[in-house]
PDB file of N, CA and C in Angstrom:
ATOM      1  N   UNK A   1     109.599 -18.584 124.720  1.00  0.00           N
ATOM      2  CA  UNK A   1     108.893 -18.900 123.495  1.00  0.00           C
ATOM      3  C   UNK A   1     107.573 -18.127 123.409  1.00  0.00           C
ATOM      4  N   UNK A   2     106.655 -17.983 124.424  1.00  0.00           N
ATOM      5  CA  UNK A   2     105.579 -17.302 124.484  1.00  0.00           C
ATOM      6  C   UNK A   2     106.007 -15.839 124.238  1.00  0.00           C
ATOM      7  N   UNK A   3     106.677 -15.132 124.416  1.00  0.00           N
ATOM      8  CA  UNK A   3     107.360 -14.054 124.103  1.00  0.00           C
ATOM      9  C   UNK A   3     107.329 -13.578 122.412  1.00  0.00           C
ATOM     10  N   UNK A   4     107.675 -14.256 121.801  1.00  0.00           N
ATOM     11  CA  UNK A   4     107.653 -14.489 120.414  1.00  0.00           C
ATOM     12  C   UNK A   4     106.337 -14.639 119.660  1.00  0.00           C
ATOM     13  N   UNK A   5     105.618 -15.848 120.309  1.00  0.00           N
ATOM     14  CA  UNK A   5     104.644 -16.544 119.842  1.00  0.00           C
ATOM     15  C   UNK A   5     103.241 -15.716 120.291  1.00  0.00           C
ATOM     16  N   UNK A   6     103.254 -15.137 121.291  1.00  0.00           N
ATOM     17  CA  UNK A   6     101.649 -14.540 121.879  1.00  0.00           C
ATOM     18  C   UNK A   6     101.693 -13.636 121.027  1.00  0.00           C
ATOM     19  N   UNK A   7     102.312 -12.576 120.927  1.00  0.00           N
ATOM     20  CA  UNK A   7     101.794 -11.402 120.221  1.00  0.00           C
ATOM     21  C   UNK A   7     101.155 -11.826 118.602  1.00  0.00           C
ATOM     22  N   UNK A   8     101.792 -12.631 117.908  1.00  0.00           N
ATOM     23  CA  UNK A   8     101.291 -13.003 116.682  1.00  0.00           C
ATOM     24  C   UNK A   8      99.572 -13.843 116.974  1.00  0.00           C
ATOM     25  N   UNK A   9      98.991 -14.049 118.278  1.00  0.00           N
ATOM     26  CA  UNK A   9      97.622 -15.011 118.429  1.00  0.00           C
ATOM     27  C   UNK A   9      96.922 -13.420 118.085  1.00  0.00           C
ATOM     28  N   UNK A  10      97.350 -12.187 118.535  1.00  0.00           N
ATOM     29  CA  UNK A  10      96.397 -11.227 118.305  1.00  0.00           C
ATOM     30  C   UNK A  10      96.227 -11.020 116.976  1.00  0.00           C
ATOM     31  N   UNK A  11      96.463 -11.637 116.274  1.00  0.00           N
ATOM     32  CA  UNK A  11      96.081 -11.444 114.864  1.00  0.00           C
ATOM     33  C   UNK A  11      95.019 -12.319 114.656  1.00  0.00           C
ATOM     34  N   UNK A  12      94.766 -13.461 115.157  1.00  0.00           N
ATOM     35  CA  UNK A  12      93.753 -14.377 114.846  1.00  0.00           C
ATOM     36  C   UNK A  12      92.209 -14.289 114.325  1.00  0.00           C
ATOM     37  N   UNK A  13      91.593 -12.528 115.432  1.00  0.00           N
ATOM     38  CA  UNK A  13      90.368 -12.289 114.773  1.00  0.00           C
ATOM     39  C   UNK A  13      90.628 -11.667 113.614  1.00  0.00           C
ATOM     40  N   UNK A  14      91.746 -10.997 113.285  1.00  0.00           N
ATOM     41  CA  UNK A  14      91.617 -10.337 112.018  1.00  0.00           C
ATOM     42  C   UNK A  14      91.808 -11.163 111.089  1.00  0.00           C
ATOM     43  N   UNK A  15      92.806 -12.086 111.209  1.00  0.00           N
ATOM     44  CA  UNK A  15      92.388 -12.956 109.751  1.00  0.00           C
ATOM     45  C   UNK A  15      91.694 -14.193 109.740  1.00  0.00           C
ATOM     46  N   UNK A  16      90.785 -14.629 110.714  1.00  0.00           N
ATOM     47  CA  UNK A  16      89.753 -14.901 110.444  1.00  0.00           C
ATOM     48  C   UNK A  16      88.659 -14.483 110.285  1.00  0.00           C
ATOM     49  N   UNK A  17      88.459 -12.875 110.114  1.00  0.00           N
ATOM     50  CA  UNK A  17      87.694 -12.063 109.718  1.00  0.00           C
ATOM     51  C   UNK A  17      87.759 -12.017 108.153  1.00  0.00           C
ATOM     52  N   UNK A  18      89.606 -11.634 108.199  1.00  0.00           N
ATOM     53  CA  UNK A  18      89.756 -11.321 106.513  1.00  0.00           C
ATOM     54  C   UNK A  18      89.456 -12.612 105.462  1.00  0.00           C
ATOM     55  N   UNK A  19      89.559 -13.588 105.736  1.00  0.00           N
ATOM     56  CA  UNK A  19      89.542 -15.205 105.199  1.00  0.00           C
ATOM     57  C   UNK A  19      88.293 -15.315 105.128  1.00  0.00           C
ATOM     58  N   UNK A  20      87.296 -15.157 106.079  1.00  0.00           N
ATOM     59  CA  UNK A  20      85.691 -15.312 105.841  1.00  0.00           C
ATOM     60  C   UNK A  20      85.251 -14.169 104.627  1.00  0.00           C
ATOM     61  N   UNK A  21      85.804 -13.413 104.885  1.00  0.00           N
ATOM     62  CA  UNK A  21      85.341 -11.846 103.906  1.00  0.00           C
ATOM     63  C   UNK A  21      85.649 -12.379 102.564  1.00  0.00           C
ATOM     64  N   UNK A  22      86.875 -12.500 102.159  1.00  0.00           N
ATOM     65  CA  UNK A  22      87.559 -13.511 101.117  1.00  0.00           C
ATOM     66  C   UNK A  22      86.926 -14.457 100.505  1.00  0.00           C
ATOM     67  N   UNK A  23      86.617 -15.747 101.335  1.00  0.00           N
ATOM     68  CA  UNK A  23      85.764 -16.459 100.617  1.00  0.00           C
ATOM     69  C   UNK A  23      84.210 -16.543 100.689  1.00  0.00           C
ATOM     70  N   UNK A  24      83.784 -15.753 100.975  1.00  0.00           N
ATOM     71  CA  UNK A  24      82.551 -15.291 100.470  1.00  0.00           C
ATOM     72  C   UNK A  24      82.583 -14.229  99.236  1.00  0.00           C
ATOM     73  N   UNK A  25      83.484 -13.636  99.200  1.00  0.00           N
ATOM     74  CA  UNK A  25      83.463 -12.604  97.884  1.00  0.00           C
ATOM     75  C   UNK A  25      84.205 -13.120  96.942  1.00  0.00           C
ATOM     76  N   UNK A  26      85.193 -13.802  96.843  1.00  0.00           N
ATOM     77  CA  UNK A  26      86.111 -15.126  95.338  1.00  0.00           C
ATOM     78  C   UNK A  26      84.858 -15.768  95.187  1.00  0.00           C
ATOM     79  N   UNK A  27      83.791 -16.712  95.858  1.00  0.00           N
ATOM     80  CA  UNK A  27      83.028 -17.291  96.237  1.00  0.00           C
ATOM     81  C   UNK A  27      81.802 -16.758  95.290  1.00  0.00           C
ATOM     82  N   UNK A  28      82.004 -15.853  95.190  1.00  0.00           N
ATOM     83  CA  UNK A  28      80.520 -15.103  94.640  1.00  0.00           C
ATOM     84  C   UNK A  28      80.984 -14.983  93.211  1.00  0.00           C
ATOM     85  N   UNK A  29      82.092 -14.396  92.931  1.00  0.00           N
ATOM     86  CA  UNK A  29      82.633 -14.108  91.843  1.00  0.00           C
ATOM     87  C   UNK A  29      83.112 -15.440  91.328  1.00  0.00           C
ATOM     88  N   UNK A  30      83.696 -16.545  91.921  1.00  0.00           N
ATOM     89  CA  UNK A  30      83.703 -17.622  90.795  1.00  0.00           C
ATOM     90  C   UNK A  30      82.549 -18.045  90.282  1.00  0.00           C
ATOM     91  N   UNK A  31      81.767 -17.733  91.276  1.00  0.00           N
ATOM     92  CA  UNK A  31      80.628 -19.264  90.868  1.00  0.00           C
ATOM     93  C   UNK A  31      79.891 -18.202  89.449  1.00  0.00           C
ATOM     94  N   UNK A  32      80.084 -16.556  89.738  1.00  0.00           N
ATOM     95  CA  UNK A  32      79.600 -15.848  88.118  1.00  0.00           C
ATOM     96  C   UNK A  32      80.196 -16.206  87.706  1.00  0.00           C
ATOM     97  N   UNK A  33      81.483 -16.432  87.188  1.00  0.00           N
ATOM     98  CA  UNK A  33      82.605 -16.674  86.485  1.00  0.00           C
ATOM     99  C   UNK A  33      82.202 -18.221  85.511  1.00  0.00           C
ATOM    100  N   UNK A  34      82.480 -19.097  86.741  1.00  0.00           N
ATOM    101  CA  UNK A  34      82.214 -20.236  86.259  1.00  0.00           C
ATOM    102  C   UNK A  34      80.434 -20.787  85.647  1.00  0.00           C
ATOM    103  N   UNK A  35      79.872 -19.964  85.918  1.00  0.00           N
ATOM    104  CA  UNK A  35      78.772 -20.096  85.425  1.00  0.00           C
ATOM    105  C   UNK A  35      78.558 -19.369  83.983  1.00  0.00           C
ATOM    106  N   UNK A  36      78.936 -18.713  83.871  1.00  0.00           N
ATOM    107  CA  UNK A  36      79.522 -17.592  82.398  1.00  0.00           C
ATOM    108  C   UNK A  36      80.471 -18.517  81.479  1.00  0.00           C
ATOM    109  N   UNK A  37      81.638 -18.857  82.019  1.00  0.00           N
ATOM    110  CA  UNK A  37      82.276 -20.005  80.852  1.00  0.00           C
ATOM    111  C   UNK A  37      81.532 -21.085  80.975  1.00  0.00           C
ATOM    112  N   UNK A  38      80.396 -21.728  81.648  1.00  0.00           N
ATOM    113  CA  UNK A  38      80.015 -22.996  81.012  1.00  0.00           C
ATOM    114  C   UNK A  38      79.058 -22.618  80.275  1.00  0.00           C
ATOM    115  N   UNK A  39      78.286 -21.778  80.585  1.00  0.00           N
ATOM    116  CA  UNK A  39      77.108 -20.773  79.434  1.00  0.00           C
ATOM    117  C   UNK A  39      77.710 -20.947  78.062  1.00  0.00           C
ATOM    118  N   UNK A  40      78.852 -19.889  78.022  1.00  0.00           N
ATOM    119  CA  UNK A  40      79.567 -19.907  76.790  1.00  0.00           C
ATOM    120  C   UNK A  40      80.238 -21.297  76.060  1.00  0.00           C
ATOM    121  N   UNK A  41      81.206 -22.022  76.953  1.00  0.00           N
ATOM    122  CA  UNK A  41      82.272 -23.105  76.647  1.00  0.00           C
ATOM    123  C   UNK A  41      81.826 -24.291  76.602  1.00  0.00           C
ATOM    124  N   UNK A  42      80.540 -24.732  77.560  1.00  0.00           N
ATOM    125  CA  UNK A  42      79.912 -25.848  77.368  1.00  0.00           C
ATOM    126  C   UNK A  42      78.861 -26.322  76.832  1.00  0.00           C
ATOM    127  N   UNK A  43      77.849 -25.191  77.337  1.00  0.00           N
ATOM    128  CA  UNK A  43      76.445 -25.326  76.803  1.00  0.00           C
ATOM    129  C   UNK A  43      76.631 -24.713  75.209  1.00  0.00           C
ATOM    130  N   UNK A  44      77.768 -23.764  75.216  1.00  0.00           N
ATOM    131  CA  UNK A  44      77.717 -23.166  73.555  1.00  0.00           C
ATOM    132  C   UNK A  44      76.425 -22.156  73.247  1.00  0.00           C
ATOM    133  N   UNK A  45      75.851 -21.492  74.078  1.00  0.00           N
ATOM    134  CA  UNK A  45      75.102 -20.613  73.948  1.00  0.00           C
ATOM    135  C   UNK A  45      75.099 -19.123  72.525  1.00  0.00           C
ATOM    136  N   UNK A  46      76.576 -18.720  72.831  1.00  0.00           N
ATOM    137  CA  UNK A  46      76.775 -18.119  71.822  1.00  0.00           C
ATOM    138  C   UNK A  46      78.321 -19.261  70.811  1.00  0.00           C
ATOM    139  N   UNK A  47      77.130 -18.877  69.766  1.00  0.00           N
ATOM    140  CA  UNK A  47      78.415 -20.120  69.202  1.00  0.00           C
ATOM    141  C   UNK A  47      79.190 -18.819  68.173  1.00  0.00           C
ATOM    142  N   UNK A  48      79.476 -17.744  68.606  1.00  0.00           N
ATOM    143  CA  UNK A  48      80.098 -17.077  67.883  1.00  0.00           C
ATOM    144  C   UNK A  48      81.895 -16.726  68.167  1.00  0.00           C
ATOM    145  N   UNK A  49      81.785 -17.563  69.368  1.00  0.00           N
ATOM    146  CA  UNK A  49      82.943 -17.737  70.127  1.00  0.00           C
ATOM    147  C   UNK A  49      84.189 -18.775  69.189  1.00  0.00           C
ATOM    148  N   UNK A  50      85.247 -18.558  69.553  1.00  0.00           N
ATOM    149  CA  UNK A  50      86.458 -18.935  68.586  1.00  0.00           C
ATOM    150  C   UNK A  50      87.147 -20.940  68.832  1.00  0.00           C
ATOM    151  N   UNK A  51      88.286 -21.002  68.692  1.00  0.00           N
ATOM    152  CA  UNK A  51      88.610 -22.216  69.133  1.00  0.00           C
ATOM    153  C   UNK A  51      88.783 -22.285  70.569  1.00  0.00           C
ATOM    154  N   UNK A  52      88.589 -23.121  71.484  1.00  0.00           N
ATOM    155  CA  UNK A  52      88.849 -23.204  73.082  1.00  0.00           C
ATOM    156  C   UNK A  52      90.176 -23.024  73.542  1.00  0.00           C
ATOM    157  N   UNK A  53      91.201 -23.714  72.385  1.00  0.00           N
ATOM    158  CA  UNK A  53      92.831 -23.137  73.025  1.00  0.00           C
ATOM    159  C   UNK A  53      92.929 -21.847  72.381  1.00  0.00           C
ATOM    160  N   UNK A  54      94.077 -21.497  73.154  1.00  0.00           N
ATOM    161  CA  UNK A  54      94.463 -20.281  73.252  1.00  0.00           C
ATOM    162  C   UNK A  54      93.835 -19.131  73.812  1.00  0.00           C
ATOM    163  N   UNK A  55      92.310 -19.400  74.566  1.00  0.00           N
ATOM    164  CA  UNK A  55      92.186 -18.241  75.032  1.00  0.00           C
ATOM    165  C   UNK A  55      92.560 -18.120  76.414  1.00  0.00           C
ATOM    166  N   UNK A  56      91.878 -16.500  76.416  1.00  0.00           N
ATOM    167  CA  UNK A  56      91.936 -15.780  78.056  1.00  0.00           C
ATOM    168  C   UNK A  56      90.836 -16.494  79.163  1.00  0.00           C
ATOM    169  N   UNK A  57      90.289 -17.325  78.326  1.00  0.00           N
ATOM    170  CA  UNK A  57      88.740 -17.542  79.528  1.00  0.00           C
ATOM    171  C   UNK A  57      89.359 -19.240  80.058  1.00  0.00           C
ATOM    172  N   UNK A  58      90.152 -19.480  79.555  1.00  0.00           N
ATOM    173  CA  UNK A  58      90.648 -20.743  80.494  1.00  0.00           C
ATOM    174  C   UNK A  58      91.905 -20.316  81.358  1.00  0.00           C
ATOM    175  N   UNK A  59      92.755 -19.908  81.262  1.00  0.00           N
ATOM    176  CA  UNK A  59      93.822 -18.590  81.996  1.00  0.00           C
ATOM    177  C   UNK A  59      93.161 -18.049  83.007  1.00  0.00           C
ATOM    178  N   UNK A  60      92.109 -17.554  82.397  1.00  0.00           N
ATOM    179  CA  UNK A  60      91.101 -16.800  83.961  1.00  0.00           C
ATOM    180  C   UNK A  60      91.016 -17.284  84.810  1.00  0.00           C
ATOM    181  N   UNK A  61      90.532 -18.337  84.403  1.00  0.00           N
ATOM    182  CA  UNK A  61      89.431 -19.217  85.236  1.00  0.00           C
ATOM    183  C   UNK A  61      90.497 -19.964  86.217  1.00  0.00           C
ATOM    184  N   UNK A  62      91.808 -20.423  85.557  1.00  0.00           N
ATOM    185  CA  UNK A  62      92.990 -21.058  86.320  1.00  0.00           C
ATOM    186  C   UNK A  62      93.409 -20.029  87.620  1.00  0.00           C
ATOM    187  N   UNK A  63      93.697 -19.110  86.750  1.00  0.00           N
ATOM    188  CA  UNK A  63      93.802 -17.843  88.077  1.00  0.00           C
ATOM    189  C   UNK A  63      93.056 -17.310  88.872  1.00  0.00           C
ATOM    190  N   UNK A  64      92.146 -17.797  88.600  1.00  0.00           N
ATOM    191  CA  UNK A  64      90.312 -17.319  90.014  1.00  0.00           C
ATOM    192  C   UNK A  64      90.719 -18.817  91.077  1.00  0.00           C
ATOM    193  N   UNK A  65      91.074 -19.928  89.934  1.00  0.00           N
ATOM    194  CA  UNK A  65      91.108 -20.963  90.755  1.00  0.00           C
ATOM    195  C   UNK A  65      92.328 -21.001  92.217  1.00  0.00           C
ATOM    196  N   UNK A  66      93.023 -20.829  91.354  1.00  0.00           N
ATOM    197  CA  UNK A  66      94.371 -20.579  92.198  1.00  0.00           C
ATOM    198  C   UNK A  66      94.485 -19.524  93.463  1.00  0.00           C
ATOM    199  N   UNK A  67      93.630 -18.442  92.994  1.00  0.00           N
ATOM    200  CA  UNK A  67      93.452 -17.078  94.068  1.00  0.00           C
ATOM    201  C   UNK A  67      92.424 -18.012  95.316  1.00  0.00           C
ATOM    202  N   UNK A  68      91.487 -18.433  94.864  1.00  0.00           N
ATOM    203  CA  UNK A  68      90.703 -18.944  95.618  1.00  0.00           C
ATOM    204  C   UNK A  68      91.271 -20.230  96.809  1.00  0.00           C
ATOM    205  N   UNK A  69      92.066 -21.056  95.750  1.00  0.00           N
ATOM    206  CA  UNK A  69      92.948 -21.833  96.573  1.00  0.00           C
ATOM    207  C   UNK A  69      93.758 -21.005  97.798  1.00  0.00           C
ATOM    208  N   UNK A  70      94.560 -20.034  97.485  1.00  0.00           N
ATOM    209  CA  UNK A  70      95.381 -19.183  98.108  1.00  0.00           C
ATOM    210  C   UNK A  70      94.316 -19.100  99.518  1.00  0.00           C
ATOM    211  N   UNK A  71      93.167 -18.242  99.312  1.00  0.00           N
ATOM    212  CA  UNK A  71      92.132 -18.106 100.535  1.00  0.00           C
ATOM    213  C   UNK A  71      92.309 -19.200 101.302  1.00  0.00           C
ATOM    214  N   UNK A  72      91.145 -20.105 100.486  1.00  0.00           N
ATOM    215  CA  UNK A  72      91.116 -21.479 101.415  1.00  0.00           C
ATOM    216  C   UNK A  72      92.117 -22.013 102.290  1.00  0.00           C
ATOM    217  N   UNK A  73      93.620 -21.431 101.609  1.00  0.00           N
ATOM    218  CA  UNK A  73      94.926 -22.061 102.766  1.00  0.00           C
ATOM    219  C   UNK A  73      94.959 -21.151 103.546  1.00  0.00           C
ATOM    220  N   UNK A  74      94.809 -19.629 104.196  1.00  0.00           N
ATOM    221  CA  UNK A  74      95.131 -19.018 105.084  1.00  0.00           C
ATOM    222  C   UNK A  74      95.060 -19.672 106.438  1.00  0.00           C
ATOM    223  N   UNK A  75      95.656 -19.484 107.168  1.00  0.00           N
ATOM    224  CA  UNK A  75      95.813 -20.287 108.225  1.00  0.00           C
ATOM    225  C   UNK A  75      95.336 -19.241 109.516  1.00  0.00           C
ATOM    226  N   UNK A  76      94.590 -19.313 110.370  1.00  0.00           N
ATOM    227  CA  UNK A  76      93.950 -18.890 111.397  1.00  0.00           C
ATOM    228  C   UNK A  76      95.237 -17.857 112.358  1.00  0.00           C
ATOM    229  N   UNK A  77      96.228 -18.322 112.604  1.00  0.00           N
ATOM    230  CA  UNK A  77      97.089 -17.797 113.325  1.00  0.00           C
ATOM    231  C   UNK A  77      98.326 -17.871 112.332  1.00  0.00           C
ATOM    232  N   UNK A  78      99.153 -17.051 112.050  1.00  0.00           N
ATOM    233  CA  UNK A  78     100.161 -16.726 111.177  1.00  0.00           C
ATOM    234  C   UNK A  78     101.325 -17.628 111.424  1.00  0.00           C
ATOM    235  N   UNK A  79     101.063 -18.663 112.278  1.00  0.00           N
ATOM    236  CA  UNK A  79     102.799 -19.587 112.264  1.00  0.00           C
ATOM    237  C   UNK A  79     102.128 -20.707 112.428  1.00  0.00           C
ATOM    238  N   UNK A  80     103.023 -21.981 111.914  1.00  0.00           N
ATOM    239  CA  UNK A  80     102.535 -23.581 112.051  1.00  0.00           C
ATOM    240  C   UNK A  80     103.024 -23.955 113.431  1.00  0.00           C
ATOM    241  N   UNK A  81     102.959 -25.126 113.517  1.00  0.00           N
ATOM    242  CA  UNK A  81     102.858 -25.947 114.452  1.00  0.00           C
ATOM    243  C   UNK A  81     104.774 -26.323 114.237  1.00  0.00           C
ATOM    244  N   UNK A  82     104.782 -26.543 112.839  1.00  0.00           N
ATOM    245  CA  UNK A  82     106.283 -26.431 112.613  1.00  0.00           C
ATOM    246  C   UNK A  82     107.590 -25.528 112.752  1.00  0.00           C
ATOM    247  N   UNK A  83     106.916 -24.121 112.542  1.00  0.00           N
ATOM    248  CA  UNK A  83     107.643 -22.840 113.426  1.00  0.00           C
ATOM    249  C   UNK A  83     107.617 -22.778 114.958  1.00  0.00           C
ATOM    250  N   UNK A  84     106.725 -23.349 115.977  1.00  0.00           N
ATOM    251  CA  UNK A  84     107.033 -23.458 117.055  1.00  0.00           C
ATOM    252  C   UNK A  84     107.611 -24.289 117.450  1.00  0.00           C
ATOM    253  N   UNK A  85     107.929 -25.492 116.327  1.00  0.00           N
ATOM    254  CA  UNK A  85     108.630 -26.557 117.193  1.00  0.00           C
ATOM    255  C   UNK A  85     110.358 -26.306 116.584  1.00  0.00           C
ATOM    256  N   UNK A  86     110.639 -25.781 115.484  1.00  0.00           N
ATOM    257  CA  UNK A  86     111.791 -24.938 115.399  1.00  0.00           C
ATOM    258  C   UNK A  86     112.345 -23.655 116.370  1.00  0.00           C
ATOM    259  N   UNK A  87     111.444 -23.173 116.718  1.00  0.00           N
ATOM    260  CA  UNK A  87     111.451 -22.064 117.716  1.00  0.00           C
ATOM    261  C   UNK A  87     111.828 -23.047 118.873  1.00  0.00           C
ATOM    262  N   UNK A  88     111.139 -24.300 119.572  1.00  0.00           N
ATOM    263  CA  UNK A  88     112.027 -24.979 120.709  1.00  0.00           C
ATOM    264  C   UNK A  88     112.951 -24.828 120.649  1.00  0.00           C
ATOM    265  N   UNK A  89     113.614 -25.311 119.473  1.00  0.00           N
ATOM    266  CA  UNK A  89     114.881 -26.329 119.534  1.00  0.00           C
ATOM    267  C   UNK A  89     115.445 -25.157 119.527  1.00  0.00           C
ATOM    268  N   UNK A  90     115.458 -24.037 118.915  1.00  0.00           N
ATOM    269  CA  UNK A  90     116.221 -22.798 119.068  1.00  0.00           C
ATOM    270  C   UNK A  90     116.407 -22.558 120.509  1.00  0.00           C
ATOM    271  N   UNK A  91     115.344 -22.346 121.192  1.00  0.00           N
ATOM    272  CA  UNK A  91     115.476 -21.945 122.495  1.00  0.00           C
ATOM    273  C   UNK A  91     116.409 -22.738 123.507  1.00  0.00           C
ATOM    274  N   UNK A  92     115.340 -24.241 123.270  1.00  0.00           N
ATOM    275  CA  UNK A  92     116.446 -25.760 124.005  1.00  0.00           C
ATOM    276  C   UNK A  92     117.599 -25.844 124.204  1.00  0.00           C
ATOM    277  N   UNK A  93     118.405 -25.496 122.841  1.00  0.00           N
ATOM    278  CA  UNK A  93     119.583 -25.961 122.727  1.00  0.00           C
ATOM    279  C   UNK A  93     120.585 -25.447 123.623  1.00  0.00           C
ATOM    280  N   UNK A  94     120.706 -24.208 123.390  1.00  0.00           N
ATOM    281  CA  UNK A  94     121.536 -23.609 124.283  1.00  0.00           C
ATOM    282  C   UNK A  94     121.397 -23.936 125.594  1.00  0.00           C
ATOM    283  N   UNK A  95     120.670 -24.799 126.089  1.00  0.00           N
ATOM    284  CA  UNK A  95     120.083 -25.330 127.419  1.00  0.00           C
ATOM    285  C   UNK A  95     120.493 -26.480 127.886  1.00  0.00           C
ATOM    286  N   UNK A  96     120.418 -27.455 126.531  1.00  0.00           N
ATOM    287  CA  UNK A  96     121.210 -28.374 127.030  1.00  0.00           C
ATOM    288  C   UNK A  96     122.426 -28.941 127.528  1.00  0.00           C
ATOM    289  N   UNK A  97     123.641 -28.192 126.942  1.00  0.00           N
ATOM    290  CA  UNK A  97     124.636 -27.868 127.978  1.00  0.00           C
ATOM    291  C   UNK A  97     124.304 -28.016 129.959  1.00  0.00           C
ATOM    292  N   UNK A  98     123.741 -27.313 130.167  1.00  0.00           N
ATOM    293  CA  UNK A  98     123.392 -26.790 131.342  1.00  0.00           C
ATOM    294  C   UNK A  98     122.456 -27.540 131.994  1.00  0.00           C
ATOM    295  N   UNK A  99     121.527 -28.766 131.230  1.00  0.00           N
ATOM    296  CA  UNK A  99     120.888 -29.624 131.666  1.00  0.00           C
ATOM    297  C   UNK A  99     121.917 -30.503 132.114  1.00  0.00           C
ATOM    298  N   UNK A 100     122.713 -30.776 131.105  1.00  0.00           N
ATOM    299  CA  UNK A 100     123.790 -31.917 131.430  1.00  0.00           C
ATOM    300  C   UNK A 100     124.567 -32.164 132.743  1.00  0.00           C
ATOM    301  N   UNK A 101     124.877 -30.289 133.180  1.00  0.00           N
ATOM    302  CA  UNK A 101     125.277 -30.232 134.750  1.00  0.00           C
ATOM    303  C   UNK A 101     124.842 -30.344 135.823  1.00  0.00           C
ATOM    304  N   UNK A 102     123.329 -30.670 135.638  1.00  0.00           N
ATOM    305  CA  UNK A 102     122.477 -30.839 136.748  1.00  0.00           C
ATOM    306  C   UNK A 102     122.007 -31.799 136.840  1.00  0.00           C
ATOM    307  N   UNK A 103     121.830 -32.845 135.820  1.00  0.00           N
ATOM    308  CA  UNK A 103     121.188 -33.809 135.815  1.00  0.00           C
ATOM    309  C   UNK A 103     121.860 -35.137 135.312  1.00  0.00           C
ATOM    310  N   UNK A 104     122.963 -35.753 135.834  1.00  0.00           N
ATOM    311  CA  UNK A 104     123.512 -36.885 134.878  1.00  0.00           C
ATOM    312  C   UNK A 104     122.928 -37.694 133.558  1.00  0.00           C
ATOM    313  N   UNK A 105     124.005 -37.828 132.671  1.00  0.00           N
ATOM    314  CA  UNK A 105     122.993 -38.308 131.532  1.00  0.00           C
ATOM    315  C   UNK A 105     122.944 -39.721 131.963  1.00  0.00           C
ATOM    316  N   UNK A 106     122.915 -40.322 132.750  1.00  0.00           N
ATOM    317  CA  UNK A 106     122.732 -41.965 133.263  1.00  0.00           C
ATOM    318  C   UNK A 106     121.177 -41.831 133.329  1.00  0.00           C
ATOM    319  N   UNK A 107     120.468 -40.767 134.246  1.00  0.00           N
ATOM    320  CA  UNK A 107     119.611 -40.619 134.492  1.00  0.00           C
ATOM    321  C   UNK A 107     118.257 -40.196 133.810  1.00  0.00           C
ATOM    322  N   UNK A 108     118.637 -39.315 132.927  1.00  0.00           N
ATOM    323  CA  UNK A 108     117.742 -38.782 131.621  1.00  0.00           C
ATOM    324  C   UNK A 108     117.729 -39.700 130.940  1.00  0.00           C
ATOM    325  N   UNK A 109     119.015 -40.546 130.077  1.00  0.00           N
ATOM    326  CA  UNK A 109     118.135 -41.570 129.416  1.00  0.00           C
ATOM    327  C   UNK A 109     117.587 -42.356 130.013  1.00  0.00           C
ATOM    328  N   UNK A 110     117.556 -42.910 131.251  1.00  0.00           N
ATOM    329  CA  UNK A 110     116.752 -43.806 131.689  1.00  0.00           C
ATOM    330  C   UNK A 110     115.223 -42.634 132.018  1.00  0.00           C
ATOM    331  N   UNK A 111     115.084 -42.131 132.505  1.00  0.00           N
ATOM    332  CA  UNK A 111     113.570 -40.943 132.388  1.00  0.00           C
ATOM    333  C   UNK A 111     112.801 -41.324 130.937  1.00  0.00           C
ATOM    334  N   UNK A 112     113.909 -40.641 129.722  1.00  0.00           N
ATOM    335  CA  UNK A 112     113.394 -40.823 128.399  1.00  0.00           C
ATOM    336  C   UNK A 112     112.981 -42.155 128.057  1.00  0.00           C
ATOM    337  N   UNK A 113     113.632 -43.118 128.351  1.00  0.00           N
ATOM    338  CA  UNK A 113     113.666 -44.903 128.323  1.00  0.00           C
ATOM    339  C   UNK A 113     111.909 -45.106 128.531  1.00  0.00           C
ATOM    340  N   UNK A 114     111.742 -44.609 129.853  1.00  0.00           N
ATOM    341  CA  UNK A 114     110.579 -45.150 131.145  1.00  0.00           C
ATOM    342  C   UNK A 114     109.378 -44.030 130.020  1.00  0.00           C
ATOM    343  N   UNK A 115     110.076 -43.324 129.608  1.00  0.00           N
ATOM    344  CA  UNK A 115     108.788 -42.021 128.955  1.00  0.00           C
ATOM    345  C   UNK A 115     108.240 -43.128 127.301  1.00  0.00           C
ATOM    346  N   UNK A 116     108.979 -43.676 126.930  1.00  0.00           N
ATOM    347  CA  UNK A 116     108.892 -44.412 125.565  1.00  0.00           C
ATOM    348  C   UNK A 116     108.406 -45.471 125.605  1.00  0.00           C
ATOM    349  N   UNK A 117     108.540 -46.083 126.775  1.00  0.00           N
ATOM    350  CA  UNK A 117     108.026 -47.565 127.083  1.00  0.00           C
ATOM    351  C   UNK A 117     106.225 -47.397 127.762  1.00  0.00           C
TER     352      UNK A 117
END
């Protein structure tokens, strides 16, 4: 399993490099963003502006939101906790056969029994 799994940890400084870089720069640019449509959309600064549906400046703003979301989820190391535990059972299985010949199953469930209790 480490075979698989180590080489992907060397990625870790880079995208927690790239993720910090990221949200400091979405970061900079929403908060212009969002400070620009409430100028305009809330405070009404220029009231030369049209009806609120149908435009591009709520669309935008959904899609800055969403990009930004995207950042915030990057995950430090490129696989979950759920890909390695699929990756066990991949590995396991074919194993258990071969556990079975060495170890009576009288005995393992009672191990597993004593492990639960």
């Amino acid at each position: 399993m480490l075979v698989v799994v180590a080489p992907l940890t060397f990625f870790a400084v880079k995208l927690t490099l790239a993720r910090r870089i990221a949200q400091r720069e979405l970061g900079t640019l929403s908060s212009r963003y969002v400070n620009s449509f409430r100028r305009k959309w809330v405070q009404g600064v220029n009231r030369q502006h049209g009806p609120l549906l149908g435009t591009a400046d709520i669309q935008s703003l959904a899609d800055l939101g969403n990009a930004f979301d995207t950042v915030s989820d990057m995950r430090i190391l490129p696989f979950s906790t759920k890909t390695v535990l699929r990756l066990a059972i991949v590995v396991a299985a074919p194993l258990a056969p071969l556990t079975l010949t060495i170890v009576p199953l009288d005995r393992m469930v009672e191990g597993l029994v004593k492990l639960l209790l």
